[in-house]
Protein backbone atom coordinates (compact mmCIF):
# COMPACT_ATOMS: atom_id res chain seq x y z
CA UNK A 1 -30.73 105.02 0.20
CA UNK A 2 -28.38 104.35 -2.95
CA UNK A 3 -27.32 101.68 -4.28
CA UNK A 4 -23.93 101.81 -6.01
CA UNK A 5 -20.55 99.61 -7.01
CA UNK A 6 -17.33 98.93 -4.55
CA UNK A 7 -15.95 100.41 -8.04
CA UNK A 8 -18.19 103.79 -8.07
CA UNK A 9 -17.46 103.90 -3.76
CA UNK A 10 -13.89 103.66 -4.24
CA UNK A 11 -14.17 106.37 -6.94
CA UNK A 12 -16.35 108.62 -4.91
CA UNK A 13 -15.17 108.16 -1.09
CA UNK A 14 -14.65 111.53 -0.48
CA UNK A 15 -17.84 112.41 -2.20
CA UNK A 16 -19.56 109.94 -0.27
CA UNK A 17 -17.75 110.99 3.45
CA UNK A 18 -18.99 114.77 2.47
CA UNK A 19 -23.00 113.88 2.19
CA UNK A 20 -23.14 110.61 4.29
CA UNK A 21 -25.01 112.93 6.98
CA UNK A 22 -27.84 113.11 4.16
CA UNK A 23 -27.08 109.47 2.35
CA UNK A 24 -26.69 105.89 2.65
CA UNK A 25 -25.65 103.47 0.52
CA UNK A 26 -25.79 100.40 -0.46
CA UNK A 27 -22.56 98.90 -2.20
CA UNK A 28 -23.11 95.96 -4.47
CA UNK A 29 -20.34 93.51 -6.01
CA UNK A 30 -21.46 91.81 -9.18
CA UNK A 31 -24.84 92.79 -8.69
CA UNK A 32 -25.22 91.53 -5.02
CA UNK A 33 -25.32 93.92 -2.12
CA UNK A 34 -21.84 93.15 0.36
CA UNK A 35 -22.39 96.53 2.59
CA UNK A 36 -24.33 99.55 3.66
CA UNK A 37 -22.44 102.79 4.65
CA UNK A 38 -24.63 104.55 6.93
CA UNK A 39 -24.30 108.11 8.84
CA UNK A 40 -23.04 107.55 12.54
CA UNK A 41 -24.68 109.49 15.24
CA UNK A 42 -23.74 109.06 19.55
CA UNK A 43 -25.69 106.38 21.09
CA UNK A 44 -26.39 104.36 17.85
CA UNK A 45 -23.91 102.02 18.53
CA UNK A 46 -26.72 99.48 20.28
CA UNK A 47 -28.17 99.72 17.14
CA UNK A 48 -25.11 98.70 15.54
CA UNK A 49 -24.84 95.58 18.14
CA UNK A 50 -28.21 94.61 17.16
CA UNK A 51 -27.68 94.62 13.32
CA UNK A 52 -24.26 92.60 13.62
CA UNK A 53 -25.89 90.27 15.65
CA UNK A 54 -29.02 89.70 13.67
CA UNK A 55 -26.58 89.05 10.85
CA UNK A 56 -24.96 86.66 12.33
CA UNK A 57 -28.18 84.46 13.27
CA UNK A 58 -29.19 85.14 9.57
CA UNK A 59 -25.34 83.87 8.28
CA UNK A 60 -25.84 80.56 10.44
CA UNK A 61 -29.34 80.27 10.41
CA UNK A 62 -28.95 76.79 8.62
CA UNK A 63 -26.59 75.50 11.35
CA UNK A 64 -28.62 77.38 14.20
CA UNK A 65 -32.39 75.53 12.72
CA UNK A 66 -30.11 72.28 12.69
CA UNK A 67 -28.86 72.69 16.02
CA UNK A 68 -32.47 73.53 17.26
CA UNK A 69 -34.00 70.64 15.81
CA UNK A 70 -31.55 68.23 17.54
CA UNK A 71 -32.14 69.35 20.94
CA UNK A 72 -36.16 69.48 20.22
CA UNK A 73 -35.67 65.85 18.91
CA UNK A 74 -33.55 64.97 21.86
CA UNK A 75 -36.58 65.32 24.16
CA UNK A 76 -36.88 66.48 27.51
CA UNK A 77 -33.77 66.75 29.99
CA UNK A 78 -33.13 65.57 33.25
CA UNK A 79 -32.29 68.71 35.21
CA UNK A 80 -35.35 70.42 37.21
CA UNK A 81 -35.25 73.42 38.81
């Protein structure tokens, strides 16, 4: 894995499309990762699914705990099955 600039990826994007098969990167933005350029291979798009979802839990995990704790507060429903 590599970690380099949006300024050194836009500078090497044809470098980077030649050995992504061998590399992945990590591209920063003032010091603070933003992406990850990874090789693609078939079937690896669950994967994919899994990531983008597990980001966004992670992006609204403050909202998502919130919402959590209101229904735990909220006690025990009505509806039995």
């Amino acid at each position: 894995m590599h970690i380099i600039s949006t300024k050194q990826m836009q500078q090497k994007i044809g470098e980077i499309s030649a050995n992504i098969d061998q590399k992945a990167y990590i591209i920063t933005n003032h010091g603070k990762g933003k992406m990850v350029i990874l090789p693609y291979f078939d079937g690896c798009d669950e994967w994919i699914e899994d990531y983008i979802e597990d980001y966004e839990m992670m992006k609204n995990k403050d909202k998502l705990q919130k919402e959590l704790k209101e229904s735990l507060d909220s006690g025990i429903g009505k509806i039995r099955i």
